[in-house]
Protein backbone atom coordinates (compact mmCIF):
# COMPACT_ATOMS: atom_id res chain seq x y z
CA UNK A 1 0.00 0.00 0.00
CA UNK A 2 1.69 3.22 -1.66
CA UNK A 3 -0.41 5.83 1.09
CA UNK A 4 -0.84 5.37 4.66
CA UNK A 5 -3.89 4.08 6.41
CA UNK A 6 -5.81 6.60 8.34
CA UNK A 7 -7.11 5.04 11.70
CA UNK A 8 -9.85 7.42 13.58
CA UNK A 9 -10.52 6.61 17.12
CA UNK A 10 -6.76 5.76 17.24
CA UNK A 11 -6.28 5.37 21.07
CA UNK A 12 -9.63 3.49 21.75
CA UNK A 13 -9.13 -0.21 22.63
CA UNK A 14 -9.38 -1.54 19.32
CA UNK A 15 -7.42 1.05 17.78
CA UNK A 16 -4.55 0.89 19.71
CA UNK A 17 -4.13 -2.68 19.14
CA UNK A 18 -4.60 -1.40 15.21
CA UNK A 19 -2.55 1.17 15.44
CA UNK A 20 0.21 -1.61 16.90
CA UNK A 21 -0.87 -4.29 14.67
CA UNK A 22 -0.21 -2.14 11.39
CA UNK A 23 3.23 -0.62 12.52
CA UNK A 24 4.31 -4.18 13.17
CA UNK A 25 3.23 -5.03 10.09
CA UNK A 26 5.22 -1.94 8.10
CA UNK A 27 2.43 -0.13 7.23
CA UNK A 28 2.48 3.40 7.11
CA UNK A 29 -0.65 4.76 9.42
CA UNK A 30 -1.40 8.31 11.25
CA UNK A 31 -3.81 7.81 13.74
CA UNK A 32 -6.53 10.51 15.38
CA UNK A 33 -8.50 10.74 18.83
CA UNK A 34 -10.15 13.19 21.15
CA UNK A 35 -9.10 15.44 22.29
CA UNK A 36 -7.45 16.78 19.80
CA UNK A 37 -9.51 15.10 17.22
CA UNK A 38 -13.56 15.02 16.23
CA UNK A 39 -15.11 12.72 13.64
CA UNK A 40 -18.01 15.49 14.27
CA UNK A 41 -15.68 18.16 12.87
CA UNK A 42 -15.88 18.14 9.00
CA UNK A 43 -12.55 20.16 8.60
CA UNK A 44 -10.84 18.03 10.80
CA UNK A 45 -11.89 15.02 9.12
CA UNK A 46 -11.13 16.68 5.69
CA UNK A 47 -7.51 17.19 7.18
CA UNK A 48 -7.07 13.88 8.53
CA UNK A 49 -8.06 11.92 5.66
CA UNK A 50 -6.34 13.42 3.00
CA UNK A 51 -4.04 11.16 1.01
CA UNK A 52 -4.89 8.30 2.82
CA UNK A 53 -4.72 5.12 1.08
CA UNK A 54 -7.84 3.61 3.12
CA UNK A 55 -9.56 5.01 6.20
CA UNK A 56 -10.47 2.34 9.10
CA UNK A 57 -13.53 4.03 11.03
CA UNK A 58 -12.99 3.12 15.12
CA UNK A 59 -13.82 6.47 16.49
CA UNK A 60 -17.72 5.66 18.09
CA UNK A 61 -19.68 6.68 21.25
CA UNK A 62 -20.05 3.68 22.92
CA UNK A 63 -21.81 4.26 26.39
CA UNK A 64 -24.87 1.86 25.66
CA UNK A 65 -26.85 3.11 28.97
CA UNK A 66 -25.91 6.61 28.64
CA UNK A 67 -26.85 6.50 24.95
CA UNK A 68 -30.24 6.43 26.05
CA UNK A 69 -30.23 9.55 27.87
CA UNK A 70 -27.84 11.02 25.42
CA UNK A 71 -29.12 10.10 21.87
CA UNK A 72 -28.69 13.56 19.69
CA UNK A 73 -25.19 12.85 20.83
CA UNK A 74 -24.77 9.12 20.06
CA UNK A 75 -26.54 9.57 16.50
CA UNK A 76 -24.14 12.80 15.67
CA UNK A 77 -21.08 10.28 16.62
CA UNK A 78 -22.41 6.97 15.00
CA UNK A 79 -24.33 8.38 12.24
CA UNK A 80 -24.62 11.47 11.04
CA UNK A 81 -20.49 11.51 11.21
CA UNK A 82 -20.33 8.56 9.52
CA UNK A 83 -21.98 9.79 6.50
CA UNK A 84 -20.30 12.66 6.72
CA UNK A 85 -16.81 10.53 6.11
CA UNK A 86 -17.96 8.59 3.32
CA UNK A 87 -18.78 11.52 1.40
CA UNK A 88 -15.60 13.07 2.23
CA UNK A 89 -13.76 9.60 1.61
CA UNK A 90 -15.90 9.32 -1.66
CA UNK A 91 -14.99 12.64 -3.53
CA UNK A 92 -11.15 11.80 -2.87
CA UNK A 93 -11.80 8.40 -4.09
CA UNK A 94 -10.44 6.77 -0.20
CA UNK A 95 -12.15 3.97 0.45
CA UNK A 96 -13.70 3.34 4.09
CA UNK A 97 -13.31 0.30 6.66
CA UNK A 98 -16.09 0.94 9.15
CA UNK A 99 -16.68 -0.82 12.81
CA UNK A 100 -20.30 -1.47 13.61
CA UNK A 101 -21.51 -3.89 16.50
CA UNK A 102 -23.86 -6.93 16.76
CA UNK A 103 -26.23 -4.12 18.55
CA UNK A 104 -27.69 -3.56 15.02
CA UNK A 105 -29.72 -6.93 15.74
CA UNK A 106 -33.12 -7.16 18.26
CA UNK A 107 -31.21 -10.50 19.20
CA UNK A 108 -34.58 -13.22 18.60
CA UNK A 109 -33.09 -15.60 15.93
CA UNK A 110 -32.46 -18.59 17.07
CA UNK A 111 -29.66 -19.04 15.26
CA UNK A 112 -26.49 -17.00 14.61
CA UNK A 113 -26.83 -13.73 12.57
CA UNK A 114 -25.17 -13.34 9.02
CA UNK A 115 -24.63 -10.11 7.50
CA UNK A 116 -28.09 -10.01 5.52
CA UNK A 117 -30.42 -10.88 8.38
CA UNK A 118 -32.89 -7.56 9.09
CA UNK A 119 -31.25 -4.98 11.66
CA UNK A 120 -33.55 -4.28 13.88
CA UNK A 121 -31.87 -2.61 16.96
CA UNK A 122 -33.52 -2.61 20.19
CA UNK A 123 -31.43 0.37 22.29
CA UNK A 124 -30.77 3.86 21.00
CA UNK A 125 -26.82 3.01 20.83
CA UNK A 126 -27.54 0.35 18.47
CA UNK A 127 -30.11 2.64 16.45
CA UNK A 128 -27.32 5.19 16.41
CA UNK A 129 -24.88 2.48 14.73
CA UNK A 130 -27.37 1.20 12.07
CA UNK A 131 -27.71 4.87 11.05
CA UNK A 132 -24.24 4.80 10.48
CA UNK A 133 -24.30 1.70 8.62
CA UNK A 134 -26.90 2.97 6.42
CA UNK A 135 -25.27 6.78 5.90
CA UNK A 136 -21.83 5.26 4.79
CA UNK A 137 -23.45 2.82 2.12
CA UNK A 138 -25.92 5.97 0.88
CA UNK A 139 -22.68 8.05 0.94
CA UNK A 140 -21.57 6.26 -2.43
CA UNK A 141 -18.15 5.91 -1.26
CA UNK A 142 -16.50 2.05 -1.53
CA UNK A 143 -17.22 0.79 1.93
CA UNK A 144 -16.57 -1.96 3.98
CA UNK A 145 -18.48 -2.28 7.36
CA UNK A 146 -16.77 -5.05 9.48
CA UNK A 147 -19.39 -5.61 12.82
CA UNK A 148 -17.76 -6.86 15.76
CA UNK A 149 -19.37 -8.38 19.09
CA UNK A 150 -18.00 -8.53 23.14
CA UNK A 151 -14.78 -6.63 22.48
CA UNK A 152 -11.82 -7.02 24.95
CA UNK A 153 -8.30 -5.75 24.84
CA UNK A 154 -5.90 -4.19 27.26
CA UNK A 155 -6.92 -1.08 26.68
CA UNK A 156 -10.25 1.13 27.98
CA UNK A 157 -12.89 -0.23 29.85
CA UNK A 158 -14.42 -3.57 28.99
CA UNK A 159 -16.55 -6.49 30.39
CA UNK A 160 -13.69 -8.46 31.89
CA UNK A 161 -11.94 -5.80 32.86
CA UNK A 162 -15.21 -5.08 35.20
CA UNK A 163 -15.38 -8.69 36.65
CA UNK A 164 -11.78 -8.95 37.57
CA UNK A 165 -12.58 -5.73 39.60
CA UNK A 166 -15.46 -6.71 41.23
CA UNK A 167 -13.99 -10.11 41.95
CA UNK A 168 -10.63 -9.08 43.14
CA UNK A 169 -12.30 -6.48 45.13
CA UNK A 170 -14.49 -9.32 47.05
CA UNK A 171 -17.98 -8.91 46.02
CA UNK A 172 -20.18 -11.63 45.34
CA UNK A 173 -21.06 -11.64 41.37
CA UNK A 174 -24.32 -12.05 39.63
CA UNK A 175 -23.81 -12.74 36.24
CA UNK A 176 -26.29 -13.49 33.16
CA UNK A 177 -26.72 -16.81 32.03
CA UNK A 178 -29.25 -15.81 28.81
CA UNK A 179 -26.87 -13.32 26.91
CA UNK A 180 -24.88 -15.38 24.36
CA UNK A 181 -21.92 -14.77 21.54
CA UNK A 182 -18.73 -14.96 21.33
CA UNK A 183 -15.95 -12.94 23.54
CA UNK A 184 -13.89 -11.14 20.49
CA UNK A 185 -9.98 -9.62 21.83
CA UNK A 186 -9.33 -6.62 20.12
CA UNK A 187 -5.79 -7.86 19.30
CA UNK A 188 -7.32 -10.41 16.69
CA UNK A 189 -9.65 -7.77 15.08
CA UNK A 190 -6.77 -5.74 14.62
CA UNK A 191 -5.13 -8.83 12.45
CA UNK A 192 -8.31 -9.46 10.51
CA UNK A 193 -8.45 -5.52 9.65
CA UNK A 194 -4.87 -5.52 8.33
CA UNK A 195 -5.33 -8.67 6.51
CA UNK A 196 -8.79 -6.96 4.93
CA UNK A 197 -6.78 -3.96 3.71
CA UNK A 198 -4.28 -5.52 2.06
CA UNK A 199 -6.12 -8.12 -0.03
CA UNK A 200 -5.79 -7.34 -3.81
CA UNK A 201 -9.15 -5.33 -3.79
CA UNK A 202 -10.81 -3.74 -1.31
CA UNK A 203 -13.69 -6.06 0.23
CA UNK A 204 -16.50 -3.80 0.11
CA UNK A 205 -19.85 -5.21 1.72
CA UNK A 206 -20.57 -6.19 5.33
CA UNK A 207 -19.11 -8.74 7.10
CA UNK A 208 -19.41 -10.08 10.80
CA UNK A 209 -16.19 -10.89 13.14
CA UNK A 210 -16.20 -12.87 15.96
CA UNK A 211 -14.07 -15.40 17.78
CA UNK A 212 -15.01 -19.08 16.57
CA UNK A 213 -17.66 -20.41 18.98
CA UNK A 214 -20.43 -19.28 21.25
CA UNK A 215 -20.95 -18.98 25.04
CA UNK A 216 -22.96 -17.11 27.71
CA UNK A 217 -21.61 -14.30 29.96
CA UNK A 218 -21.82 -16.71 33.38
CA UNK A 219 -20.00 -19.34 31.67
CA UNK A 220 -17.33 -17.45 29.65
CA UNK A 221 -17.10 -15.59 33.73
CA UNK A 222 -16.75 -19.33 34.97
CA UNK A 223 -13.61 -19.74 32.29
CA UNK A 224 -12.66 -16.41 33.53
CA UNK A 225 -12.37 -17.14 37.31
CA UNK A 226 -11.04 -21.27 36.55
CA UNK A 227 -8.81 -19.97 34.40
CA UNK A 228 -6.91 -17.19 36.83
CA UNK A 229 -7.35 -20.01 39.83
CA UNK A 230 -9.84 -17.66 41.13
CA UNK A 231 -12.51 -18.24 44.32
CA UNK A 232 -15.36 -15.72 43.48
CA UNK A 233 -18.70 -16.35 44.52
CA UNK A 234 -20.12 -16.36 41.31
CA UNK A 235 -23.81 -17.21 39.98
CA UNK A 236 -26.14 -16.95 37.38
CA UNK A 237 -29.12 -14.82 36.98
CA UNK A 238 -31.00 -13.46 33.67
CA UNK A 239 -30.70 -9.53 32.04
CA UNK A 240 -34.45 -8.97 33.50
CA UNK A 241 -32.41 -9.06 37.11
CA UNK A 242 -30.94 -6.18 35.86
CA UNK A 243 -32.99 -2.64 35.34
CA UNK A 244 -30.91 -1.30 32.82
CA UNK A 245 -31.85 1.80 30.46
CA UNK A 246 -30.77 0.20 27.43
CA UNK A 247 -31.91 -2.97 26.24
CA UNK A 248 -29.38 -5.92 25.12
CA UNK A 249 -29.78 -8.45 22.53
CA UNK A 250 -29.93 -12.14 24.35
CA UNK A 251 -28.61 -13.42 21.39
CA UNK A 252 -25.32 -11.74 19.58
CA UNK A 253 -24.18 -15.27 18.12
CA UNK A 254 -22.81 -14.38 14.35
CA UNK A 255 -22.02 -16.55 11.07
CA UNK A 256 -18.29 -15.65 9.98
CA UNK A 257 -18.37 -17.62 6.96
CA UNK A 258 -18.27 -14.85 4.98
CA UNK A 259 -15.17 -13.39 6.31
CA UNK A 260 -13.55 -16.96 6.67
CA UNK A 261 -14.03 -17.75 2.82
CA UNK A 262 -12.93 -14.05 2.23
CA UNK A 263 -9.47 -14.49 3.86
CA UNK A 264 -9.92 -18.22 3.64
CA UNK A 265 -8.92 -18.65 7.51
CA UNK A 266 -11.22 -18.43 10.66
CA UNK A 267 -10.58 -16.65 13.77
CA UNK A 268 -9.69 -18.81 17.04
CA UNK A 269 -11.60 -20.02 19.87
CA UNK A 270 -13.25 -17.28 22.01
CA UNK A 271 -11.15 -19.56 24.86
CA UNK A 272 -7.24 -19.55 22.60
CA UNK A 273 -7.81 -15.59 22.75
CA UNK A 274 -9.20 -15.41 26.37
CA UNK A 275 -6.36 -17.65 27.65
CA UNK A 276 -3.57 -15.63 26.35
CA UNK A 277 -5.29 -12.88 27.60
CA UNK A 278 -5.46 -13.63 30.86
CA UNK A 279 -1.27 -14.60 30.66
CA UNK A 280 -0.09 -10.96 29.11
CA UNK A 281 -2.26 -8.55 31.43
């Protein structure tokens, strides 16, 4: 790749590990992030994006509760912005790479989701990234939207991050049992992303990423806790336990074929990634 890969939402937890990924990798990449940096702020954007060779989309508001509360803000971030990009992207002729989230499903199949099952989103963050979805592909520009599920990585705040807290702080854990799909480290997104770039053409179309195999919060917090030789007192309950202001999908599980055939590989076990986890923080 002749130009450099623009990365927005460089320092988030998946972009740092792409930021890392791609420099290991010899691939030239400038990355931008608050504060000094607003995928709201058209001439910013303009800036940032010009002469890239590709532009991989992390920058999102991701608060799911607060996104309730806070939607003008959430769809300005997730959607409008987006838009805004691929028309930007589209008149320099930059193709876009764009993160999006299982959240785009009401989670009722009852089977895993592939990339043309209905969105039908059932919390305003997940409304807010379907917009986005939709505003990049209306933009015109050659897109790629790659939707991830139960992100991890050593950087920001995540899910296991929060039960290795509460645990090593002593509280007794609730955790659900009816929530299921596939714990995804940020690490291998960040491989799948810089294999997707540097294929021969650029894979436009939507495709889902997720580790390989499926498993509820309690028991993927069970792996956790065996795992680290842990003694938490852990059980299971169900997300109606839990008044929440957003609402979760119950089921996040996603078909990868797509992806696999694409780079003709599949990702590794949800437990591979979790394990080696565990051993480098």
């Amino acid at each position: 790749m002749n130009s450099p890969v623009v990365v927005l939402g460089a320092r988030g937890m998946l972009g740092t590990d792409l930021m890392a990924c791609l420099a290991r990798q010899g691939i030239a990449a400038r990355g931008y992030d608050l504060p000094d940096f607003s995928i709201v702020n058209q001439r910013q954007v303009d800036k940032a994006i010009d002469g890239a060779g590709v532009v991989i989309n992390c920058a999102a508001y991701t608060n799911v509760e607060k996104a309730e509360s806070e939607q003008a803000l959430a769809f300005q971030v997730n959607g409008d912005a987006v838009g805004m990009l691929g028309r930007m992207a589209g008149s320099k002729g930059i193709p876009v790479l764009h993160i999006s989230t299982d959240f785009v499903f009401d989670g009722t199949l009852d089977r895993p989701y592939v990339e043309t099952d209905a969105a039908n989103p059932v919390s305003a963050y997940g409304a807010s990234k379907y917009a986005g979805e939709k505003a990049l592909i209306a933009s015109g520009c050659r897109c790629c939207i790659v939707r991830v599920q139960w992100t991890y990585g050593r950087n920001g705040v995540n899910f296991i991050k929060k039960l290795l807290d509460a645990a090593r702080a002593g509280k007794p854990l609730k955790v659900v049992d009816d929530q299921v799909g596939a714990p995804t480290a940020t690490e291998d997104v960040a491989k799948i992303l810089c294999s997707m770039i540097q294929l021969p053409a650029f894979p436009e179309g939507v495709y889902h990423l997720a580790a390989g195999g499926y498993v509820s919060r309690f028991e993927m917090a069970k792996y956790l806790f065996t795992t680290l030789g842990m003694t938490v007192d852990l059980s299971p309950c169900k997300t109606s336990d839990f008044p929440s202001a957003a609402k979760r999908p119950l089921n996040s599980r996603f078909n990868c074929t797509k992806l696999d055939r694409l780079l003709g590989t599949k990702m590794r076990s949800w437990q591979d990634a979790l394990r080696d986890y565990l051993a480098a923080i």
